[in-house]
C-alpha atoms as a PDB file:
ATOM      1  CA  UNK A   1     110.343-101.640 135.476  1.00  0.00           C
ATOM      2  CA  UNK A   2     109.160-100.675 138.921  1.00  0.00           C
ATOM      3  CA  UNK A   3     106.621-103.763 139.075  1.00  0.00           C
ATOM      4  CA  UNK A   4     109.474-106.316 138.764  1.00  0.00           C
ATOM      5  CA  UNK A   5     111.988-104.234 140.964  1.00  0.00           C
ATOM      6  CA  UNK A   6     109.372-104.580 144.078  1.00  0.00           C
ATOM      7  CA  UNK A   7     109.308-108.485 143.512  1.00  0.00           C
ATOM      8  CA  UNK A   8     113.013-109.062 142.659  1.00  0.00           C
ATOM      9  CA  UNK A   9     112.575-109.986 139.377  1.00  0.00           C
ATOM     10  CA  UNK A  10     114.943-109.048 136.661  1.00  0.00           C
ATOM     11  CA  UNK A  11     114.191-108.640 133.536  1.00  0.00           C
ATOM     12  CA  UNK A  12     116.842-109.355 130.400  1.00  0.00           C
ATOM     13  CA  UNK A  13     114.304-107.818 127.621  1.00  0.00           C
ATOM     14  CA  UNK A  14     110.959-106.593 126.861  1.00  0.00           C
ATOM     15  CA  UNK A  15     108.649-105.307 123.935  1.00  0.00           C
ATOM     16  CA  UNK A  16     105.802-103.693 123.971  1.00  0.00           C
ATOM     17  CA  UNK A  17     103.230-104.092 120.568  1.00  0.00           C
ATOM     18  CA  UNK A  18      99.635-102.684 119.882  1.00  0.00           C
ATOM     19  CA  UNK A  19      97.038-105.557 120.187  1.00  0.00           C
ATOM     20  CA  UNK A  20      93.574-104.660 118.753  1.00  0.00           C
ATOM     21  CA  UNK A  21      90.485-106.539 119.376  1.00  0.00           C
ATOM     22  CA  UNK A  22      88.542-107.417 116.760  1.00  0.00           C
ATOM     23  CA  UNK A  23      85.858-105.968 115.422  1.00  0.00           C
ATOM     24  CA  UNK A  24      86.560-102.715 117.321  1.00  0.00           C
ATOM     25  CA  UNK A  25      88.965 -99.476 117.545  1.00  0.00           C
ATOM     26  CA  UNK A  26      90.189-100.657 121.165  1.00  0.00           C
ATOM     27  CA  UNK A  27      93.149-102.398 122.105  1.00  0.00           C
ATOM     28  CA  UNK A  28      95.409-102.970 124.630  1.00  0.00           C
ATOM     29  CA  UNK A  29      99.172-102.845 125.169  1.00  0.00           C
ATOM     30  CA  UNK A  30     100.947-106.087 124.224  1.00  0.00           C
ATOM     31  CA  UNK A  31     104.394-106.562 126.796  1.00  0.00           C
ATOM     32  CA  UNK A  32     106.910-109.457 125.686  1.00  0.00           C
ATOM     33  CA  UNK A  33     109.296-109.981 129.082  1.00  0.00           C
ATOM     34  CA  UNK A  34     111.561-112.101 129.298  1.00  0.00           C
ATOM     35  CA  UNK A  35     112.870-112.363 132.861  1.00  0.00           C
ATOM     36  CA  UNK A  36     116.034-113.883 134.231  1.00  0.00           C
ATOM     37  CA  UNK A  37     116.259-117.459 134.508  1.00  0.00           C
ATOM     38  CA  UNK A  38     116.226-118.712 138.099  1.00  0.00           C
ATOM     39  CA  UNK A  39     114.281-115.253 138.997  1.00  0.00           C
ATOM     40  CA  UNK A  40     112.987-115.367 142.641  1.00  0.00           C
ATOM     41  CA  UNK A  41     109.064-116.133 142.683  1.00  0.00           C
ATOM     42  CA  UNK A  42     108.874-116.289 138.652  1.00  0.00           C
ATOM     43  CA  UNK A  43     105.473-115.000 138.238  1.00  0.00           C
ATOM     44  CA  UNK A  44     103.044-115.426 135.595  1.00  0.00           C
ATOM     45  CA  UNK A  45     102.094-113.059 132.389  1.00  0.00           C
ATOM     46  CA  UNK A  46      98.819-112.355 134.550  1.00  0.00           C
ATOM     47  CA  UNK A  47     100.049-111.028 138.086  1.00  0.00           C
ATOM     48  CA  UNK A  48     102.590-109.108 136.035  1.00  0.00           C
ATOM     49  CA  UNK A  49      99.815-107.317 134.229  1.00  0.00           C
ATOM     50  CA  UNK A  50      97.504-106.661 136.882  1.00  0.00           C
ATOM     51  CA  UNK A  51     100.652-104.760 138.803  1.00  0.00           C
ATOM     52  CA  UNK A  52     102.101-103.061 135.546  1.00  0.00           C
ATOM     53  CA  UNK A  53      98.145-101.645 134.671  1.00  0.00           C
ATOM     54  CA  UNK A  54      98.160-100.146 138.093  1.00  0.00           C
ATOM     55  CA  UNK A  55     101.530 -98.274 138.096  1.00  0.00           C
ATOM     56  CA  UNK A  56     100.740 -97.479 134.595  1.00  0.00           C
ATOM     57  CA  UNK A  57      98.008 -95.450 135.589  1.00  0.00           C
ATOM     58  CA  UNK A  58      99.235 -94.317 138.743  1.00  0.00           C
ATOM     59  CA  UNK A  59     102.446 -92.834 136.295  1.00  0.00           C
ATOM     60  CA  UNK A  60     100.676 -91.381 133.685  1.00  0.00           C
ATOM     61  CA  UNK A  61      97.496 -89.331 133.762  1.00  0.00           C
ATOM     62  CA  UNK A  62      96.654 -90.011 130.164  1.00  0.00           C
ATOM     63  CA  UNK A  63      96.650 -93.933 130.138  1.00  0.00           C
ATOM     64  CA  UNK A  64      94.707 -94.005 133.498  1.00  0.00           C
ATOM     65  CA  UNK A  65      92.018 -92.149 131.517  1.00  0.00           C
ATOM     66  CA  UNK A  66      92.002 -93.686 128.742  1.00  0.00           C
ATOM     67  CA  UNK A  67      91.470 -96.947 130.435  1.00  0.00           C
ATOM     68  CA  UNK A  68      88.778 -95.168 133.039  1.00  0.00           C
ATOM     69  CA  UNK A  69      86.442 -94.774 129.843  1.00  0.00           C
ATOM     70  CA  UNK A  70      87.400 -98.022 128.161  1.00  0.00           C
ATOM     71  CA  UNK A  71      88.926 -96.660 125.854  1.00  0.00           C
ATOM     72  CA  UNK A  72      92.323 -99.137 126.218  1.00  0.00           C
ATOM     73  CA  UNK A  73      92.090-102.851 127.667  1.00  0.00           C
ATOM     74  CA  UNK A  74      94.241-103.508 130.695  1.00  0.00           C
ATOM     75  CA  UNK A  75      97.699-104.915 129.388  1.00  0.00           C
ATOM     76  CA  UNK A  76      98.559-108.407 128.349  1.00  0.00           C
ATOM     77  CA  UNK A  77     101.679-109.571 129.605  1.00  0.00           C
ATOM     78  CA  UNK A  78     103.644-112.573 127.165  1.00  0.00           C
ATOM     79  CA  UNK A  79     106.517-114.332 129.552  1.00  0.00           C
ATOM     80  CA  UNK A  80     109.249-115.721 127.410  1.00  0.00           C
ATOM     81  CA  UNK A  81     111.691-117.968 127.821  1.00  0.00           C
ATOM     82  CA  UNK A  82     115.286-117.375 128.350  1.00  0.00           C
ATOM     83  CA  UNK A  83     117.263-116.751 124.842  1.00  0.00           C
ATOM     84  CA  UNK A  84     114.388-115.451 122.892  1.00  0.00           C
ATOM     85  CA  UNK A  85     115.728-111.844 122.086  1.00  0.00           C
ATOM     86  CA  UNK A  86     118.838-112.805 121.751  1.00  0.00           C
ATOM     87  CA  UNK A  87     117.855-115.421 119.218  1.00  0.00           C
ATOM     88  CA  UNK A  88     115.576-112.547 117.400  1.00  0.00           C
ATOM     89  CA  UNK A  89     118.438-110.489 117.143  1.00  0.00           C
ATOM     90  CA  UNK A  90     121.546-113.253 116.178  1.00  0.00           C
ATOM     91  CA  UNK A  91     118.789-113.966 113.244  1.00  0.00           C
ATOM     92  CA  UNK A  92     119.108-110.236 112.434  1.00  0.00           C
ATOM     93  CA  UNK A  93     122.626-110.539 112.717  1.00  0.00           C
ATOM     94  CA  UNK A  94     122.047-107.935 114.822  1.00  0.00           C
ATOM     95  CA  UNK A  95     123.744-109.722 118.434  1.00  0.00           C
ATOM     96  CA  UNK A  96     125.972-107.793 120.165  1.00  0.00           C
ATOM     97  CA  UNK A  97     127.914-104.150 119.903  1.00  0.00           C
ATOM     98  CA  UNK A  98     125.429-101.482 120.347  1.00  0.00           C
ATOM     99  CA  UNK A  99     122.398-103.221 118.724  1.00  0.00           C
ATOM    100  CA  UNK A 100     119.084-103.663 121.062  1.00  0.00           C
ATOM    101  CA  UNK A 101     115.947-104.409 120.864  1.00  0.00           C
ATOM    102  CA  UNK A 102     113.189-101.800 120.173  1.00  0.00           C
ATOM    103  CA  UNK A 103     111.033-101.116 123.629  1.00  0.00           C
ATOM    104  CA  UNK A 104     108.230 -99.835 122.033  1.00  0.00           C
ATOM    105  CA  UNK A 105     106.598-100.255 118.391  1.00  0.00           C
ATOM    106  CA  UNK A 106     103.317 -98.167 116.797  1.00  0.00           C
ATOM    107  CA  UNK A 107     103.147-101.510 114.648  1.00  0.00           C
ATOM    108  CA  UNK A 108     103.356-105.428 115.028  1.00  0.00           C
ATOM    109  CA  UNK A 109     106.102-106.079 113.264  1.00  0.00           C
ATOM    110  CA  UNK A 110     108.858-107.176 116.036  1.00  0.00           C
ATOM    111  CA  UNK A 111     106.073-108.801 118.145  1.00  0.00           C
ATOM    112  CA  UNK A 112     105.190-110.935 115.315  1.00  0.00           C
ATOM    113  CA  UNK A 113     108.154-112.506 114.651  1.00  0.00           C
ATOM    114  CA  UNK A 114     109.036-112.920 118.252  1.00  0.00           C
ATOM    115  CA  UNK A 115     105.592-115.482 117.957  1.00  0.00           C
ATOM    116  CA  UNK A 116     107.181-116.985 115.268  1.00  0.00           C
ATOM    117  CA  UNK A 117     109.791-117.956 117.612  1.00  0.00           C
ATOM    118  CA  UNK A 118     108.721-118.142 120.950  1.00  0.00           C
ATOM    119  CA  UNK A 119     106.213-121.039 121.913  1.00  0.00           C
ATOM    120  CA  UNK A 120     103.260-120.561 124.483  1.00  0.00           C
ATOM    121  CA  UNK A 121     100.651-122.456 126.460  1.00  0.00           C
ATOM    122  CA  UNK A 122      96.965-122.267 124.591  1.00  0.00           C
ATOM    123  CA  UNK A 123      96.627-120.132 127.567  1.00  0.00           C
ATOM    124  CA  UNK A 124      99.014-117.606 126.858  1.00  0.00           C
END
């Protein structure tokens, strides 16, 4: 990920999941990072967003025009802490060997049972 290369933080996994608002069609792009423990300036969900919404439109024409119109909410960005992929995929049985995470999902399904697992400020 660009954003996180220009700030020299590393990133050990991500997900991205559909979020809908409710009550309407439009939704926004749900990210799940999970950065390197120890990562230099660890920055919050927030300034992550702000940065990935602006090289996402400045990468593709499509999402910068869809969120011109309002058509798509800027992105909401979930820090986790170290170990939770890797605990989402040893309870898969699914650690290790060729087996990764999925990047991207048209569904909830992964991002769901990552909040099973993962815990978060009533903030977040």
């Amino acid at each position: 990920m660009t954003v996180c290369q220009r700030h020299s933080w590393t990133i050990v996994n991500f997900h991205v999941a559909p979020l809908f608002t409710e009550g309407t069609r439009r939704g926004r792009h749900e990210w799940w990072v999970e950065l390197k423990p120890l990562t230099s300036a660890t920055p919050t969900g927030p300034v992550i967003a702000t940065e990935l919404d602006a090289e996402l439109k400045r990468l593709n024409a499509d999402y910068a025009a869809r969120r011109a119109v309002g058509d798509i909410d800027d992105p909401h960005v979930k820090l986790v802490m170290p170990g939770i992929f890797e605990h989402w995929l040893r309870a898969r049985e699914k650690w290790g060997g060729e087996n990764k995470v999925t990047r991207c999902r048209s569904d909830r399904q992964i991002a769901d049972e990552l909040a099973q697992i993962a815990r978060f400020s009533s903030e977040a």
